[in-house]
C-alpha atoms as a PDB file:
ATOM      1  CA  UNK A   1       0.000   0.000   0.000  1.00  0.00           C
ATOM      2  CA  UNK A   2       1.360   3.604  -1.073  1.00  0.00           C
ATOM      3  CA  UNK A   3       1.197   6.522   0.946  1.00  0.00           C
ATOM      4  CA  UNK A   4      -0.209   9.455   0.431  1.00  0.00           C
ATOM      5  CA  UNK A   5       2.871  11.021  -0.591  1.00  0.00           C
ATOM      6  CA  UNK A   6       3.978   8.659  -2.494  1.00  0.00           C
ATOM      7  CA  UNK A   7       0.711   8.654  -4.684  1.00  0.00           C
ATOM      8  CA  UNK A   8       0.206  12.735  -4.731  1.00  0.00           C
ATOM      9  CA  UNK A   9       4.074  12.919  -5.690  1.00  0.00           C
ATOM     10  CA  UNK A  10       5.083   9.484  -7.208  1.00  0.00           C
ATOM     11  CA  UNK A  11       7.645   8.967  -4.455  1.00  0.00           C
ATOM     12  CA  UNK A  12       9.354  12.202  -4.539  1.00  0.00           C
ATOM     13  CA  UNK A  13       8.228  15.555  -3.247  1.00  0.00           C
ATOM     14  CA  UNK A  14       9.464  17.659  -6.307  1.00  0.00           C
ATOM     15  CA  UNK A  15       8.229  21.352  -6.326  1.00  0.00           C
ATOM     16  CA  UNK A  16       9.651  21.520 -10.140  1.00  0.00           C
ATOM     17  CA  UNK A  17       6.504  19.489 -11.234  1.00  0.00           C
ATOM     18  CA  UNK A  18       3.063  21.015 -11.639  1.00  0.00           C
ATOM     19  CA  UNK A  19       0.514  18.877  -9.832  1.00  0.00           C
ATOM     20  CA  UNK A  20       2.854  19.550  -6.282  1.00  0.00           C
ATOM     21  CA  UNK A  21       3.230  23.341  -7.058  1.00  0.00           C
ATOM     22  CA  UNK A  22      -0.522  23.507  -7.398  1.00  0.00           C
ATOM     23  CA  UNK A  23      -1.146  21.240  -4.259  1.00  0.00           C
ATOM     24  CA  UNK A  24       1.265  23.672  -2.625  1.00  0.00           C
ATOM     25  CA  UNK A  25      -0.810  26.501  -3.254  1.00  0.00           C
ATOM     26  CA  UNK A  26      -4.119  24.805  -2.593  1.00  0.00           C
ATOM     27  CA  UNK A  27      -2.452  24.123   1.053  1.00  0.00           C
ATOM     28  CA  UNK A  28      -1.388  27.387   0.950  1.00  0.00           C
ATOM     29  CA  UNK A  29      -4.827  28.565   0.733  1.00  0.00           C
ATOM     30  CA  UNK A  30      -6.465  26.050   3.207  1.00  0.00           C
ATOM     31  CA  UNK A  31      -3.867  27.462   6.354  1.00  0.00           C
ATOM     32  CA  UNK A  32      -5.024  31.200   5.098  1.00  0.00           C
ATOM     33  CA  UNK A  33      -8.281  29.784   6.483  1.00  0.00           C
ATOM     34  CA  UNK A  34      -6.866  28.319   9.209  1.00  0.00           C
ATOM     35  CA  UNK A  35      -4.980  31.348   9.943  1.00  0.00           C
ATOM     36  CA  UNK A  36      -8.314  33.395   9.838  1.00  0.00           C
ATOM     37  CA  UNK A  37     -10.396  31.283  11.788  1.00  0.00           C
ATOM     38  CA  UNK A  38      -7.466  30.864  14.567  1.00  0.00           C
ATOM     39  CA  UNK A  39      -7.334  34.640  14.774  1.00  0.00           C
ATOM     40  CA  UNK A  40     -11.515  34.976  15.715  1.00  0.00           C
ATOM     41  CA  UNK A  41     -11.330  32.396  18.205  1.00  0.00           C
ATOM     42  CA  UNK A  42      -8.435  33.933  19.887  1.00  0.00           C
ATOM     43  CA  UNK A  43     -10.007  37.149  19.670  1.00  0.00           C
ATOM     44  CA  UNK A  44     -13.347  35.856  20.566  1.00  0.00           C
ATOM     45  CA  UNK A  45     -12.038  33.951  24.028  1.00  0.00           C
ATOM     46  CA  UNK A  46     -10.611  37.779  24.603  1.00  0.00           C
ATOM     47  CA  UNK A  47      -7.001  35.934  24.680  1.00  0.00           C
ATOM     48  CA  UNK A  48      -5.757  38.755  22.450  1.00  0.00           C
ATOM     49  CA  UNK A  49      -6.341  41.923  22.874  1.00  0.00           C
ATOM     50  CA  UNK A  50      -5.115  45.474  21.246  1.00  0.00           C
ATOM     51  CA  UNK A  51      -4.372  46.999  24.394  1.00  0.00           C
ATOM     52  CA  UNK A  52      -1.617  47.402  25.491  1.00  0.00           C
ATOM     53  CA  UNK A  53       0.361  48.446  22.597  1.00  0.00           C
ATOM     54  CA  UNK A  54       3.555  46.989  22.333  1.00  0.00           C
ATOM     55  CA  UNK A  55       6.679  49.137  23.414  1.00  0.00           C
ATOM     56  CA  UNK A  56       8.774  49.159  20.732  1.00  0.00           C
ATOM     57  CA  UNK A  57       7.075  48.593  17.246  1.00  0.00           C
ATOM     58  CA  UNK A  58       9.933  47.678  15.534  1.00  0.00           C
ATOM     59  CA  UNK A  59      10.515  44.400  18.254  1.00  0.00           C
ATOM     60  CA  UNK A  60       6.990  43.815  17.483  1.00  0.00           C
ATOM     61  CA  UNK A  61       7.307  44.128  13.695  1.00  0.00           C
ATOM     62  CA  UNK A  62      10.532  41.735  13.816  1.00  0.00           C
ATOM     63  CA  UNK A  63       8.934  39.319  16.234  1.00  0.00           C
ATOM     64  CA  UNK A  64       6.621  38.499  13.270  1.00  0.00           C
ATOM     65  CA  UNK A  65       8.868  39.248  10.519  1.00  0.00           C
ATOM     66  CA  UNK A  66      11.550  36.614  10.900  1.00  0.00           C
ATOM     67  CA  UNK A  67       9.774  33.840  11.973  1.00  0.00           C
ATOM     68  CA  UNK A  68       7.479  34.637   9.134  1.00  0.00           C
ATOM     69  CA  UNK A  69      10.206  34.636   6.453  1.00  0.00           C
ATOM     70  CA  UNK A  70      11.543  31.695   7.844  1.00  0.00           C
ATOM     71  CA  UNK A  71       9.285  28.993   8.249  1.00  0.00           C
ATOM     72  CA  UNK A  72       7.673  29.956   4.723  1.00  0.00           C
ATOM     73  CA  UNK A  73      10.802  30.340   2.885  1.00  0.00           C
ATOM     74  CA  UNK A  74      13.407  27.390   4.328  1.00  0.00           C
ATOM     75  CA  UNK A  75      11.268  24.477   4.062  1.00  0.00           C
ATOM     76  CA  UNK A  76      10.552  24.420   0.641  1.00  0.00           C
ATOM     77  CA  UNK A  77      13.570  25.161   0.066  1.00  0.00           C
ATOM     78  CA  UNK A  78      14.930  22.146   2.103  1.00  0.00           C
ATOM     79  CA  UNK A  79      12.715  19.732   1.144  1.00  0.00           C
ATOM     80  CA  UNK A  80      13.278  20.451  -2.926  1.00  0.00           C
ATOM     81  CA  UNK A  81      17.020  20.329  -2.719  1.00  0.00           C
ATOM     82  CA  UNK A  82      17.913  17.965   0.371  1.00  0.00           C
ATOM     83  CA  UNK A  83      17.038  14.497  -0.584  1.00  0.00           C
ATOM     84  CA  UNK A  84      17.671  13.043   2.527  1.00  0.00           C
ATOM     85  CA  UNK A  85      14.293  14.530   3.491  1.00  0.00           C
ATOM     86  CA  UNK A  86      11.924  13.018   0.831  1.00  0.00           C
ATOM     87  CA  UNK A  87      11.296  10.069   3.645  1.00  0.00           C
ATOM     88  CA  UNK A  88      10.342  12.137   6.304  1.00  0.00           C
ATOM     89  CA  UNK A  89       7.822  14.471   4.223  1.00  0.00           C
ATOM     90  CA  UNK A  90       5.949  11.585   3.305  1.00  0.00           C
ATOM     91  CA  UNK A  91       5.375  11.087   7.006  1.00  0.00           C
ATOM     92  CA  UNK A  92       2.148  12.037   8.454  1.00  0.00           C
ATOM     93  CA  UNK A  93       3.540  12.908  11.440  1.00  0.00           C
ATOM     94  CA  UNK A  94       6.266  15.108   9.986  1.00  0.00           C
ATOM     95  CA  UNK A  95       3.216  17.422   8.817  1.00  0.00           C
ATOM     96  CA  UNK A  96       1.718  17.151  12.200  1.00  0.00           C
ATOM     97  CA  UNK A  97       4.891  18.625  13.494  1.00  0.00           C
ATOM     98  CA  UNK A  98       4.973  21.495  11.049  1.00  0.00           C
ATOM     99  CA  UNK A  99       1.137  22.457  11.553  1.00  0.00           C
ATOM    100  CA  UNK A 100       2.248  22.455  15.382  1.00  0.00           C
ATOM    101  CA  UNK A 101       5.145  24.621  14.847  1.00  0.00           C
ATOM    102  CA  UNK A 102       3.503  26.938  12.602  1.00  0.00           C
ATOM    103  CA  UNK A 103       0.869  26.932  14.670  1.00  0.00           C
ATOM    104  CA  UNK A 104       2.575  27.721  18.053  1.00  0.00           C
ATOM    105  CA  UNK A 105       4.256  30.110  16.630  1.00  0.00           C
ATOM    106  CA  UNK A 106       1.719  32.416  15.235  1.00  0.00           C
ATOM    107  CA  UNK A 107      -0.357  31.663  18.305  1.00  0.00           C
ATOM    108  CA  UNK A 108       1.779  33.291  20.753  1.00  0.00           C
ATOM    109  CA  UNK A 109       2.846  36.157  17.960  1.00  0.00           C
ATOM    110  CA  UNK A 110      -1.162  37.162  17.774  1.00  0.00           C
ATOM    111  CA  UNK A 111      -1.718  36.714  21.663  1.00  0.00           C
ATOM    112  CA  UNK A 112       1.213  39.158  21.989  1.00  0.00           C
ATOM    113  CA  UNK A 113      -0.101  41.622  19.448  1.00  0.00           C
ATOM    114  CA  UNK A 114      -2.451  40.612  16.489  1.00  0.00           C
ATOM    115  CA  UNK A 115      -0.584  42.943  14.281  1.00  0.00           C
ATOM    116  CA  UNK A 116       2.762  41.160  15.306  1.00  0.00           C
ATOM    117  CA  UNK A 117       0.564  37.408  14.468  1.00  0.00           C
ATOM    118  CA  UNK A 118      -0.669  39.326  11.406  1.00  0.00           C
ATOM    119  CA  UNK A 119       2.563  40.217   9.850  1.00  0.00           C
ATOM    120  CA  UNK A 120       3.728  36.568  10.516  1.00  0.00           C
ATOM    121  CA  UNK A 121       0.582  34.784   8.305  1.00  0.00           C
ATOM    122  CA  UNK A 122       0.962  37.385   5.456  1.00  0.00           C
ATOM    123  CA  UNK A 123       4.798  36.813   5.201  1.00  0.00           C
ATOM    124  CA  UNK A 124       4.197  33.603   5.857  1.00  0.00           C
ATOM    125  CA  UNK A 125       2.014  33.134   2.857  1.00  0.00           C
ATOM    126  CA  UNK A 126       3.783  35.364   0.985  1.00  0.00           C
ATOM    127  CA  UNK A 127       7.472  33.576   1.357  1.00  0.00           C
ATOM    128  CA  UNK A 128       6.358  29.991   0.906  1.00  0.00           C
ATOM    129  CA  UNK A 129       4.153  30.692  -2.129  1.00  0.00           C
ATOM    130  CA  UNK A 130       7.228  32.941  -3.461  1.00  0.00           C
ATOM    131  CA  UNK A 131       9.677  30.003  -2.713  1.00  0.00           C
ATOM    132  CA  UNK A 132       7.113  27.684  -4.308  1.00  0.00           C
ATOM    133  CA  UNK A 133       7.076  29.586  -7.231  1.00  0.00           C
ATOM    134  CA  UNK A 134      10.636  30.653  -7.974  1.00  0.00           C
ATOM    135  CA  UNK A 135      11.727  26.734  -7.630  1.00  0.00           C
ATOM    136  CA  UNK A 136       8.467  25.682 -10.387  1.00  0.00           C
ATOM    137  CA  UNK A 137       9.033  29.013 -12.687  1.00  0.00           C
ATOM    138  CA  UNK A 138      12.908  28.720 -12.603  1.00  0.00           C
ATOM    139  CA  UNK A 139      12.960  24.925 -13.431  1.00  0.00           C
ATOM    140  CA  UNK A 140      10.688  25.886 -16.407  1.00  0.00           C
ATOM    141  CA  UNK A 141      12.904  27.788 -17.455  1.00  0.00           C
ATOM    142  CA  UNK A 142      16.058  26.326 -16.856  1.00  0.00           C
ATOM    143  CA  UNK A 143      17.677  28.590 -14.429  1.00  0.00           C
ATOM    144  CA  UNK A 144      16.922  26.221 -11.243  1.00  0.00           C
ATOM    145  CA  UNK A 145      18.110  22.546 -12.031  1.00  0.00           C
ATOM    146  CA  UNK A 146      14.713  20.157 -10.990  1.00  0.00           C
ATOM    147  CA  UNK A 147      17.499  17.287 -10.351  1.00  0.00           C
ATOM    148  CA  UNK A 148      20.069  18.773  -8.185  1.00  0.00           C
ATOM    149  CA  UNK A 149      21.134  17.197  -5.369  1.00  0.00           C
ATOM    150  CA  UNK A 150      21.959  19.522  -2.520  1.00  0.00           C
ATOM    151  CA  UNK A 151      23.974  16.958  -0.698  1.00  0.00           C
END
């Protein structure tokens, strides 16, 4: 019996091809929800709140900046290039561990200030679909090799 992986991707998790780019996105799309509807029930138990403002804006926009650039950015990245880790993204529980990381990170970020939680999601989104596409568009057209080995 084949995984899910291994029947969405034929084995290997290759950004380069269109059906995972596209399933990429579509994912993409489905934690924008998720993002959306974590942000109402946080505000809606009152666990986040816009007072007080935070002391120093900048801290606040970094807090959500970095984070944000690098858990949508790296992976991707990692995964396309490093083949040692086409085994452990077919694992269901590998993808239980990034929703919880991703996840408990922008939690605290939008309990400490939405706007800080905000900036997180949107560069979030905005790095990982970026990534995403520079690997698919520059494979296409030949400036990204799809079979290099980052080894």
């Amino acid at each position: 019996m084949t995984s899910l992986g291994e029947w969405l991707h034929g084995g290997s998790f290759n950004y380069a091809e269109t059906n995972t780019a596209l399933l990429s996105l579509l994912g993409l799309g489905l934690k924008t929800i998720q993002f959306v509807l974590m942000s109402w029930m946080m505000a809606a138990t009152r666990l986040a709140t816009l007072q007080p403002e935070p002391s120093s804006k900048f801290f606040a926009l970094l807090l959500g900046a970095i984070p944000g650039v690098m858990l949508g950015a790296i992976p991707p990245y990692l995964v396309q290039y490093w083949d040692w880790l086409d085994p452990l993204n077919d694992s269901w529980t590998t993808g239980l561990l990034g929703q919880i990381i991703l996840f408990g990170t922008y939690s605290p970020l939008f309990i400490f200030h939405p706007v800080t939680g905000v900036i997180f999601a949107i560069l979030y989104l905005i790095c990982r679909s970026g990534m995403v596409g520079v690997i698919y568009i520059g494979s296409r057209i030949g400036i990204v090799s799809a079979n290099y080995t980052g080894s």
